[in-house]
C-alpha atoms as a PDB file:
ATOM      1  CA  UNK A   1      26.151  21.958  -9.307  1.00  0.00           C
ATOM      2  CA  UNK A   2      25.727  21.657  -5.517  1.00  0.00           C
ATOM      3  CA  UNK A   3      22.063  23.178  -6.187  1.00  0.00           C
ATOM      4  CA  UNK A   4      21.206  19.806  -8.468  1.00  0.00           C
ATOM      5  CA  UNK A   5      23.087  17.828  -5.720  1.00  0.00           C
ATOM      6  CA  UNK A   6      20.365  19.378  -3.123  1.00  0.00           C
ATOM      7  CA  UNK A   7      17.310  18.527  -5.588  1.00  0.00           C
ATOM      8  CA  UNK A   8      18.151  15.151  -6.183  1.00  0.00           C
ATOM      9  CA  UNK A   9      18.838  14.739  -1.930  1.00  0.00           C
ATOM     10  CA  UNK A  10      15.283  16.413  -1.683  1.00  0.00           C
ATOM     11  CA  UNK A  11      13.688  14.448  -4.509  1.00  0.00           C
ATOM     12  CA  UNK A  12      15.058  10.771  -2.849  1.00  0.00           C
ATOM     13  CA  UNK A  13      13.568  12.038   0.362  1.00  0.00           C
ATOM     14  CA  UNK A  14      10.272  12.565  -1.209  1.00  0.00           C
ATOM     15  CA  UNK A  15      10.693   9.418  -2.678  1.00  0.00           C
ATOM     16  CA  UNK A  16      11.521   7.289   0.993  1.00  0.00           C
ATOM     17  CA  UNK A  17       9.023   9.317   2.530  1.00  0.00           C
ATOM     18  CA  UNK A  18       6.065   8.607  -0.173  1.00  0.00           C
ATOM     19  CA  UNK A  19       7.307   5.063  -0.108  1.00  0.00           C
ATOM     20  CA  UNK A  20       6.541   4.770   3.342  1.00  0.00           C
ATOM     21  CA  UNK A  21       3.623   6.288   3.302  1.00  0.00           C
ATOM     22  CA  UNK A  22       2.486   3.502   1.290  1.00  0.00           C
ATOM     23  CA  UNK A  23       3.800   0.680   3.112  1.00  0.00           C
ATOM     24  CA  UNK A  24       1.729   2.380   6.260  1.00  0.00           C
ATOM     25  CA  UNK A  25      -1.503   2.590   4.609  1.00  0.00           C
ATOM     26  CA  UNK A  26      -0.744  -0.941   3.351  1.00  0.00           C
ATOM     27  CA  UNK A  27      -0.159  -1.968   6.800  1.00  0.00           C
ATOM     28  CA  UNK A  28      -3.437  -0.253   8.219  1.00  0.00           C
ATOM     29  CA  UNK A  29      -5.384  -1.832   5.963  1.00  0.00           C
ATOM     30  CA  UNK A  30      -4.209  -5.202   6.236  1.00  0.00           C
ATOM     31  CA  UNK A  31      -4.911  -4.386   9.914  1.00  0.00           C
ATOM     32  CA  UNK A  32      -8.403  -3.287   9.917  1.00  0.00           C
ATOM     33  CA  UNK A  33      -9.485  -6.522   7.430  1.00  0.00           C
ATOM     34  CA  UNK A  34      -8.011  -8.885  10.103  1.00  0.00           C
ATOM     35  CA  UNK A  35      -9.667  -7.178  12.814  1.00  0.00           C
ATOM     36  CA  UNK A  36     -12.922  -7.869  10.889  1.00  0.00           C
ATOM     37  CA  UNK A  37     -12.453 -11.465  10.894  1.00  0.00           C
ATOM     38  CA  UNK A  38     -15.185 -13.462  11.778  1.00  0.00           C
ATOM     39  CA  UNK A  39     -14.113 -16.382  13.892  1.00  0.00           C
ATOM     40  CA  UNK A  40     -17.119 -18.238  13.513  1.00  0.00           C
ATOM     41  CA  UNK A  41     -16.658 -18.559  10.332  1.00  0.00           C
ATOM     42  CA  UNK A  42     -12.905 -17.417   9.184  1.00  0.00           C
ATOM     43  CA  UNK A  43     -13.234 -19.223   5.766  1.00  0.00           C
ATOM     44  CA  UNK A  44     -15.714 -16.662   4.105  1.00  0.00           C
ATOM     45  CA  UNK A  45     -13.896 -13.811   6.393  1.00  0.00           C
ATOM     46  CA  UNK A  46     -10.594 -14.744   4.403  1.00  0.00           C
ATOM     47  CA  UNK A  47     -12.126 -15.373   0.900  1.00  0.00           C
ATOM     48  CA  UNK A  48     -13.480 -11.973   1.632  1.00  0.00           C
ATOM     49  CA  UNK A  49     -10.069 -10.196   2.373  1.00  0.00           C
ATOM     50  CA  UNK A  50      -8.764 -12.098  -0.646  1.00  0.00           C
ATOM     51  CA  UNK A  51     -10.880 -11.120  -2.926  1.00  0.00           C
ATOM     52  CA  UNK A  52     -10.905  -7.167  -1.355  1.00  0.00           C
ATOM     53  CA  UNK A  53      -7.334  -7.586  -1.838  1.00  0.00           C
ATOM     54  CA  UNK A  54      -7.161  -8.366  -5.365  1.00  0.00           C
ATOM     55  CA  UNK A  55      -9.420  -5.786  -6.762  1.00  0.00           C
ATOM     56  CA  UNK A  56      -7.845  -3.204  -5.139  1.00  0.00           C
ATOM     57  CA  UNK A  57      -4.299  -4.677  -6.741  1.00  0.00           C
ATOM     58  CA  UNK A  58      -6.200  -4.488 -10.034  1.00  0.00           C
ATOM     59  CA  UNK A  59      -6.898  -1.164  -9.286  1.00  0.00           C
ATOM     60  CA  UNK A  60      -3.654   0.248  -7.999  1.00  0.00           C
ATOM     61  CA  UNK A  61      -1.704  -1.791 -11.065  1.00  0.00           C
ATOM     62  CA  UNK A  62      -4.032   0.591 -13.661  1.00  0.00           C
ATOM     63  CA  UNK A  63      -3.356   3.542 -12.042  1.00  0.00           C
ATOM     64  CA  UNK A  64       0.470   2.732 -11.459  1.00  0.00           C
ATOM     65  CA  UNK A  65       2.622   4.716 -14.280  1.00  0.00           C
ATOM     66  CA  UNK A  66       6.231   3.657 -13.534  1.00  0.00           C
ATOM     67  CA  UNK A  67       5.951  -0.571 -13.238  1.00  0.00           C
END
């Protein structure tokens, strides 16, 4: 029993961890689009992140298995 106890610890752990993984590359990439942001001319700069944005949602929604 206690060795099921330590999987299911070490499988939540893997779970956080992955998770925030995730959230970091999120994060970096959200980053490095604003930092491309053309000031002269933020309207296309933003369209462009929004549409980069979306596609890759598309794409991370298809490969997703557990929704």
């Amino acid at each position: 029993m206690n060795d099921l106890q330590e999987q299911a610890i070490i499988i939540n752990d893997l779970h956080i961890e992955a998770r925030k993984q995730g959230q970091l590359a999120v994060y970096r990439e959200l980053n490095k689009m604003f930092s491309e942001i053309d000031t002269s001319n933020i309207t296309n700069s933003l369209v462009k992140i929004m549409k980069h944005t979306s596609e890759r949602m598309l794409e991370l929604e298809k490969d997703v298995k557990f929704k």
